[in-house]
PDB file of N, CA and C in Angstrom:
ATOM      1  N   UNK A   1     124.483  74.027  77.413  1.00  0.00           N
ATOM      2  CA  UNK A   1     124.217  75.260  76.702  1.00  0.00           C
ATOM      3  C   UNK A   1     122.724  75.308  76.317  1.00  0.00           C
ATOM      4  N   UNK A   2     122.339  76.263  76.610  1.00  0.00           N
ATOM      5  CA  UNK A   2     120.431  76.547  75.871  1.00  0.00           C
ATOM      6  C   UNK A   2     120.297  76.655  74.434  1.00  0.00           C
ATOM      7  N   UNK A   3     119.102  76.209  73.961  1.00  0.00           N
ATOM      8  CA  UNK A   3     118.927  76.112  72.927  1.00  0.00           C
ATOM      9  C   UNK A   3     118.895  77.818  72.275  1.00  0.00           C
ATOM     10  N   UNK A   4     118.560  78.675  71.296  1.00  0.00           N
ATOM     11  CA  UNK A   4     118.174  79.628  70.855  1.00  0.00           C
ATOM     12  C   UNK A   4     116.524  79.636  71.480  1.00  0.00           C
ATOM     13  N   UNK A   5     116.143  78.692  71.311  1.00  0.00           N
ATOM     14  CA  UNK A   5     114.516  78.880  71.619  1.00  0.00           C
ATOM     15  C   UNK A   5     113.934  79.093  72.650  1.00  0.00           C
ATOM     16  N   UNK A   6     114.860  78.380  73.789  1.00  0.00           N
ATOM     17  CA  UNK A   6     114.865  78.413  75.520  1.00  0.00           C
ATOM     18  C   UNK A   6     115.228  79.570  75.854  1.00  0.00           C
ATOM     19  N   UNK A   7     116.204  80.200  75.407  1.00  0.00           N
ATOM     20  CA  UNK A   7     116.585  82.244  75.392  1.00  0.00           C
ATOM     21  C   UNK A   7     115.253  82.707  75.350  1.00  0.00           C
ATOM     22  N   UNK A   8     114.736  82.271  74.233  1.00  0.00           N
ATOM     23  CA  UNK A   8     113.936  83.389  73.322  1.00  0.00           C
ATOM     24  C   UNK A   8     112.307  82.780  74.381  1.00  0.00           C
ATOM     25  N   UNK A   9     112.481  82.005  74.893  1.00  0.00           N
ATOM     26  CA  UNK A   9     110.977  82.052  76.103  1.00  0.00           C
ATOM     27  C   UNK A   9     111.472  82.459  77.029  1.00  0.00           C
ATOM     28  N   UNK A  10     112.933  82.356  77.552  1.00  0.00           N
ATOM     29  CA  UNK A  10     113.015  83.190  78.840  1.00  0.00           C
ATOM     30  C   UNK A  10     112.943  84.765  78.673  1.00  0.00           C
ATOM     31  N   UNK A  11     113.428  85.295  77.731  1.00  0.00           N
ATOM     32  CA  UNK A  11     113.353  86.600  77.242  1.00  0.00           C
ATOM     33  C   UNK A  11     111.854  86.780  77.282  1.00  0.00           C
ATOM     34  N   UNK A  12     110.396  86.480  76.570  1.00  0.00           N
ATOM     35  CA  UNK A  12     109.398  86.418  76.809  1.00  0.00           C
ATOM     36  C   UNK A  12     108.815  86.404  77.995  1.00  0.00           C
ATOM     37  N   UNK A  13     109.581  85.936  78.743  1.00  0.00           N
ATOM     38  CA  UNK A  13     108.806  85.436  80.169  1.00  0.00           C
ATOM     39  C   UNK A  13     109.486  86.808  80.731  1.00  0.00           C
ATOM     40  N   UNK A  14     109.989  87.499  80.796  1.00  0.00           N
ATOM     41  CA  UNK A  14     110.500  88.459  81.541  1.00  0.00           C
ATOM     42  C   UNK A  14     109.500  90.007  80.860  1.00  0.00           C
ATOM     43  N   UNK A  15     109.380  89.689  79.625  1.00  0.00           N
ATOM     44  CA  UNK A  15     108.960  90.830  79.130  1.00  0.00           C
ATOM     45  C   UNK A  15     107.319  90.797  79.311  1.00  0.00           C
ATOM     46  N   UNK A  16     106.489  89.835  79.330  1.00  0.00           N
ATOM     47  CA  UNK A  16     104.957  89.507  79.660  1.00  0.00           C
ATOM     48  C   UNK A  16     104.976  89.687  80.978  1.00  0.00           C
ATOM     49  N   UNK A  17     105.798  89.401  81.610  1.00  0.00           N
ATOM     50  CA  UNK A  17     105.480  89.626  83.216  1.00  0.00           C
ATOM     51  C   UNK A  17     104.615  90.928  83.601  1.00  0.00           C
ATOM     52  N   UNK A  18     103.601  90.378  84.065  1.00  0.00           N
ATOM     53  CA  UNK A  18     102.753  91.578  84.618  1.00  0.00           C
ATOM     54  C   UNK A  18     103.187  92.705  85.918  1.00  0.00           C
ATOM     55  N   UNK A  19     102.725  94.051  85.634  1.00  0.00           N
ATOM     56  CA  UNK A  19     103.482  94.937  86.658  1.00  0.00           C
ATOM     57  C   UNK A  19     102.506  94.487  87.609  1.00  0.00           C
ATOM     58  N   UNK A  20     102.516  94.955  88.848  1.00  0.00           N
ATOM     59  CA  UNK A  20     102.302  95.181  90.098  1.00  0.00           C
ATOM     60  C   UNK A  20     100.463  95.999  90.074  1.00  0.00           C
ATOM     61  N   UNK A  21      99.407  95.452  90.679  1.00  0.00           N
ATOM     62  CA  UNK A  21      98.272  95.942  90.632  1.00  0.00           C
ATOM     63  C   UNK A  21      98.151  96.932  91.648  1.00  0.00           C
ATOM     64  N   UNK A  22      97.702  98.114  91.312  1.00  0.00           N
ATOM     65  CA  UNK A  22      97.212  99.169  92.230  1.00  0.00           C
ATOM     66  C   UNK A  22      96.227  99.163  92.115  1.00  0.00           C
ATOM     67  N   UNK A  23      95.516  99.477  93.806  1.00  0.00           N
ATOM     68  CA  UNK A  23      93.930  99.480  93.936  1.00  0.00           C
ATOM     69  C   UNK A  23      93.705 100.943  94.000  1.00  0.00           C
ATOM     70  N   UNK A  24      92.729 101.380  93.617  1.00  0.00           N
ATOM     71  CA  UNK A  24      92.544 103.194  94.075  1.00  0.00           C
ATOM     72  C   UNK A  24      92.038 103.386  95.797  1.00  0.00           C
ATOM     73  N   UNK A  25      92.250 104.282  95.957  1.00  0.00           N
ATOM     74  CA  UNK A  25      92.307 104.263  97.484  1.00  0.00           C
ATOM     75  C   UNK A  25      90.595 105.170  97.771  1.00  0.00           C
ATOM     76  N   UNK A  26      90.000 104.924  98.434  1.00  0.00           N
ATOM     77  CA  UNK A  26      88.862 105.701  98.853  1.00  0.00           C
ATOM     78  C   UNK A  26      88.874 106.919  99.876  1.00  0.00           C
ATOM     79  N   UNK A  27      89.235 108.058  99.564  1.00  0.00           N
ATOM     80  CA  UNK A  27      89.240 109.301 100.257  1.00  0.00           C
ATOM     81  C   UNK A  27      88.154 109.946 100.372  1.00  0.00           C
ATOM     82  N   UNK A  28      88.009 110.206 101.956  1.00  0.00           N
ATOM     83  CA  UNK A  28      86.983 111.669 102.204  1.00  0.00           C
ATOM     84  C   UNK A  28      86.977 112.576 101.822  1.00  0.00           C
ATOM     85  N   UNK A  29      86.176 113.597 101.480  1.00  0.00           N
ATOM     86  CA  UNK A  29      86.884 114.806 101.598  1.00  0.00           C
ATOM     87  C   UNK A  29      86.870 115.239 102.656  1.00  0.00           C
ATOM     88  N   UNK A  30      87.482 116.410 103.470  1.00  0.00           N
ATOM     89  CA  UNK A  30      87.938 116.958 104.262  1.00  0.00           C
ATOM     90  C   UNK A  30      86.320 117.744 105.181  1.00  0.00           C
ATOM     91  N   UNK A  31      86.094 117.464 106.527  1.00  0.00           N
ATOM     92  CA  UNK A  31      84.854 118.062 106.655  1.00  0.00           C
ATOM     93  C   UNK A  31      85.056 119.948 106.826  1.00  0.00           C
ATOM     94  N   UNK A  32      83.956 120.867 106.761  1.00  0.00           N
ATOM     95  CA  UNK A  32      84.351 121.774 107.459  1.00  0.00           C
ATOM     96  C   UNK A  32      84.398 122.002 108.635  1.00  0.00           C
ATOM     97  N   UNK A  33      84.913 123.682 109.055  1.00  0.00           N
ATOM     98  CA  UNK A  33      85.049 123.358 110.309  1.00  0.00           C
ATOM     99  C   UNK A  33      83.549 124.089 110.932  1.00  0.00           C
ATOM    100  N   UNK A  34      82.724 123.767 110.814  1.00  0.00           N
ATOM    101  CA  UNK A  34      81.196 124.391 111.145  1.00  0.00           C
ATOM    102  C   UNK A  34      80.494 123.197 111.581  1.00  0.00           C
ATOM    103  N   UNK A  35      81.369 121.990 111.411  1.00  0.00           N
ATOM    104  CA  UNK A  35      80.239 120.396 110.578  1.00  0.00           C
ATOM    105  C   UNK A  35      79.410 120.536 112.092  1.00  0.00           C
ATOM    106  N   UNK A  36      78.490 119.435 112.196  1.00  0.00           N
ATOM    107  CA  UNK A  36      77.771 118.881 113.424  1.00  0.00           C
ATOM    108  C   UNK A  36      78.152 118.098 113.599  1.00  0.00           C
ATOM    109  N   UNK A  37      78.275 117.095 112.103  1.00  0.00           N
ATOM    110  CA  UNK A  37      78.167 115.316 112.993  1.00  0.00           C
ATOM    111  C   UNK A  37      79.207 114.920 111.569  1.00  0.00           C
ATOM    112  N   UNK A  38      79.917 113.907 112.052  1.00  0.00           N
ATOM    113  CA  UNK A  38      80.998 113.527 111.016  1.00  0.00           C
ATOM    114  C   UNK A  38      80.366 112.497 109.776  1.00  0.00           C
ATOM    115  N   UNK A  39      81.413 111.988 109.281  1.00  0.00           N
ATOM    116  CA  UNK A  39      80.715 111.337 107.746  1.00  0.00           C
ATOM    117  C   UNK A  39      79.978 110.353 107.954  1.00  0.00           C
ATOM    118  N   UNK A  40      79.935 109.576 109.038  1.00  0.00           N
ATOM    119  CA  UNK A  40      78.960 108.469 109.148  1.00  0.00           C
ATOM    120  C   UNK A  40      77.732 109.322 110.220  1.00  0.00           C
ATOM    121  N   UNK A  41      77.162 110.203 110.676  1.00  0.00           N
ATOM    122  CA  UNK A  41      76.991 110.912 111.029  1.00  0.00           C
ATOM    123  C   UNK A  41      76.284 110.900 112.304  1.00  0.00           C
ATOM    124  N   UNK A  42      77.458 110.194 113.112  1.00  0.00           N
ATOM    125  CA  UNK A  42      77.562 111.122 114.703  1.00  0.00           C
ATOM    126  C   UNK A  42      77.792 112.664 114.619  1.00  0.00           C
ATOM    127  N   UNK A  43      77.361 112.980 115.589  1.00  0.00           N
ATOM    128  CA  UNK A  43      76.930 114.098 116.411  1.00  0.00           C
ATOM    129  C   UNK A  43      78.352 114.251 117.167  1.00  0.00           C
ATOM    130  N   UNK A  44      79.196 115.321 116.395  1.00  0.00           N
ATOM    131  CA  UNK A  44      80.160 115.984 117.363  1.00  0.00           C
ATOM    132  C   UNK A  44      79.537 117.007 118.469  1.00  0.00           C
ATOM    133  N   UNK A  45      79.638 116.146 119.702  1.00  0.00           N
ATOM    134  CA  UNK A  45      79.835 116.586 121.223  1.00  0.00           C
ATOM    135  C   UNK A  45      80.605 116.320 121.872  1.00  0.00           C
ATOM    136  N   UNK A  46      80.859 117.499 122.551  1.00  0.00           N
ATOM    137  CA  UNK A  46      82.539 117.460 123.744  1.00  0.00           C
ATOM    138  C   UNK A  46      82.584 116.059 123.423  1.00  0.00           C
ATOM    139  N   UNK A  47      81.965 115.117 124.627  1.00  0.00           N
ATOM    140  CA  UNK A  47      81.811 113.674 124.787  1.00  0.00           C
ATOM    141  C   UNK A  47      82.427 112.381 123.368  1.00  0.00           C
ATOM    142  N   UNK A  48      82.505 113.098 122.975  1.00  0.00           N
ATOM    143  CA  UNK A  48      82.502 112.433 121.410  1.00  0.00           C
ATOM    144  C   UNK A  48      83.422 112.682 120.075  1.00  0.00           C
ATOM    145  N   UNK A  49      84.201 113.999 120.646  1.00  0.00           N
ATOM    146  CA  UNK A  49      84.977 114.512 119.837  1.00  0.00           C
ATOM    147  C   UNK A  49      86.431 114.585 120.587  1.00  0.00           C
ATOM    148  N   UNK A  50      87.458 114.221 119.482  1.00  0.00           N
ATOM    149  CA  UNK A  50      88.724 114.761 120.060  1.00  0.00           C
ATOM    150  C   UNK A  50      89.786 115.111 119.237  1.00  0.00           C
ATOM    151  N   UNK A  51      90.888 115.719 119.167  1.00  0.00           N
ATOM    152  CA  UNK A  51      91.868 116.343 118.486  1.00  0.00           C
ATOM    153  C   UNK A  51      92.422 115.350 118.274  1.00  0.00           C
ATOM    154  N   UNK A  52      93.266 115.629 117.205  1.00  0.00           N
ATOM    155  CA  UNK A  52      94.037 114.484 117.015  1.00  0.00           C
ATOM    156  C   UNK A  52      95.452 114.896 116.778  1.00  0.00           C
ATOM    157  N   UNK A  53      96.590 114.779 116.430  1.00  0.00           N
ATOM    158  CA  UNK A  53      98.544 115.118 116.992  1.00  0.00           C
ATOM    159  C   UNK A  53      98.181 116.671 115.839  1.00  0.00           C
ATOM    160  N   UNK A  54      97.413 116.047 114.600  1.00  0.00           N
ATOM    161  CA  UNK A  54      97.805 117.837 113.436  1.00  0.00           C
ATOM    162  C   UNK A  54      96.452 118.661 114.216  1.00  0.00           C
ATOM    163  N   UNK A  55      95.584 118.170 114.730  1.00  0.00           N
ATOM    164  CA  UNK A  55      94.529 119.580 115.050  1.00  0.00           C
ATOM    165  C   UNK A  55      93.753 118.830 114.630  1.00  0.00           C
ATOM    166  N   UNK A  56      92.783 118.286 114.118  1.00  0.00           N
ATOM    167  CA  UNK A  56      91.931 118.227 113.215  1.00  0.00           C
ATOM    168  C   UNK A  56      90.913 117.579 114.451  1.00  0.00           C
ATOM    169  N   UNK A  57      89.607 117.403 114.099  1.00  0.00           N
ATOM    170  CA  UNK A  57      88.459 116.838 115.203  1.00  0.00           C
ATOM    171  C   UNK A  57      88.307 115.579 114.428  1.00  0.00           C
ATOM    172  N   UNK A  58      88.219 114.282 115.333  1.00  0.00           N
ATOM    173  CA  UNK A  58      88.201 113.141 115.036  1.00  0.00           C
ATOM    174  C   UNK A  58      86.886 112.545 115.871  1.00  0.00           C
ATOM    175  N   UNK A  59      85.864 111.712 115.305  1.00  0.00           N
ATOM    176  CA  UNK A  59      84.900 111.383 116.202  1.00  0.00           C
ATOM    177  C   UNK A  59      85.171 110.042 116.921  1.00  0.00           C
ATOM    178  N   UNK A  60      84.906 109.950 118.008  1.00  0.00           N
ATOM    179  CA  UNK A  60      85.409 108.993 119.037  1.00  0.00           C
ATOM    180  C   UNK A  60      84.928 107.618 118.286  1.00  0.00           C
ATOM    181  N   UNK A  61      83.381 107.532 118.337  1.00  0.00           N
ATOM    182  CA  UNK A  61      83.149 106.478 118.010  1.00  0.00           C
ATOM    183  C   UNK A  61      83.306 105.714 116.818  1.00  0.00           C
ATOM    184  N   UNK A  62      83.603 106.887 116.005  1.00  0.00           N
ATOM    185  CA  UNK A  62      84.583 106.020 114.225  1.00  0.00           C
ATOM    186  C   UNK A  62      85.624 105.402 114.432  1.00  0.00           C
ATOM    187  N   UNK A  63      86.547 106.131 115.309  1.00  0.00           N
ATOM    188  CA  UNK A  63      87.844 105.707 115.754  1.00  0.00           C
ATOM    189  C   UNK A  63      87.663 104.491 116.823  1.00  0.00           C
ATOM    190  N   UNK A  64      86.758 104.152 117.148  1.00  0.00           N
ATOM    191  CA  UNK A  64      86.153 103.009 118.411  1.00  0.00           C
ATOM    192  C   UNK A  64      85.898 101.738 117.213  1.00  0.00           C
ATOM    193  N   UNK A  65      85.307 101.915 116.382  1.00  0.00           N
ATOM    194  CA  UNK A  65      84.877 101.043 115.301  1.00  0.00           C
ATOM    195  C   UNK A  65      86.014 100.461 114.013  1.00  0.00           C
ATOM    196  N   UNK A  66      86.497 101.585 113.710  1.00  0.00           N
ATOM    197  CA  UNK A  66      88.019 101.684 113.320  1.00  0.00           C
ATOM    198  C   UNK A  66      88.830 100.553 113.756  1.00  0.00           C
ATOM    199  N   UNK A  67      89.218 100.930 115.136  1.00  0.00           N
ATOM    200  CA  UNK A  67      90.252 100.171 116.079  1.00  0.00           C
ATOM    201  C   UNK A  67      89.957  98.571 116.161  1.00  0.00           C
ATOM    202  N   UNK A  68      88.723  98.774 116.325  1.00  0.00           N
ATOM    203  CA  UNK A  68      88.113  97.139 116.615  1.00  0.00           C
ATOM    204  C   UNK A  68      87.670  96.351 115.285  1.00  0.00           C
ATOM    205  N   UNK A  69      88.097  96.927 113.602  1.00  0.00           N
ATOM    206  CA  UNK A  69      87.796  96.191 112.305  1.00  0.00           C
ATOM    207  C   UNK A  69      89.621  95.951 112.470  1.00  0.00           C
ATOM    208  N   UNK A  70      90.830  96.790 112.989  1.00  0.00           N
ATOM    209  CA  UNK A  70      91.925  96.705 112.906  1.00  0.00           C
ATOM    210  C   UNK A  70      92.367  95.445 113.606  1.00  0.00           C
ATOM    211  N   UNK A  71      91.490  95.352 114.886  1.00  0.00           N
ATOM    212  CA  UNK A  71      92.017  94.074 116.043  1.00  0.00           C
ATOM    213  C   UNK A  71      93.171  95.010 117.286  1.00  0.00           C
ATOM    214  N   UNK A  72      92.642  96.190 117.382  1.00  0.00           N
ATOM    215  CA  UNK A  72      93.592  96.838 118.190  1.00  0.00           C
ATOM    216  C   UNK A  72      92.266  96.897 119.877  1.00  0.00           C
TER     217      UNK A  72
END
């Protein structure tokens, strides 16, 4: 059988338990649709630009740099 005191730290230990850390996430904002060159700032040309599944223009070579910090 536990003592009263061994309760009363396991009870503690459940209630100090720290929640779960969230990091904040770093968002773009959204470019317009007039831009030239994207946020690191290539130069959208044909060559260099492409749609992506919702519409939106994605620059090749972010997504080239992207892929290869991922290991894809």
């Amino acid at each position: 059988m536990c003592s009263p005191f061994a309760r009363y730290i396991a009870l503690m230990m459940q209630i100090v338990t720290p929640a779960p850390v969230t990091v904040p996430v770093k968002r773009r904002a959204p470019l317009p649709a007039d831009a030239t060159h994207c946020h690191d700032g290539h130069a959208f040309t044909p060559d260099n630009v492409y749609r992506d599944p919702k519409g939106r223009r994605r620059c090749r070579r972010c997504e080239r740099i992207r892929n290869r910090k991922r290991g894809k």
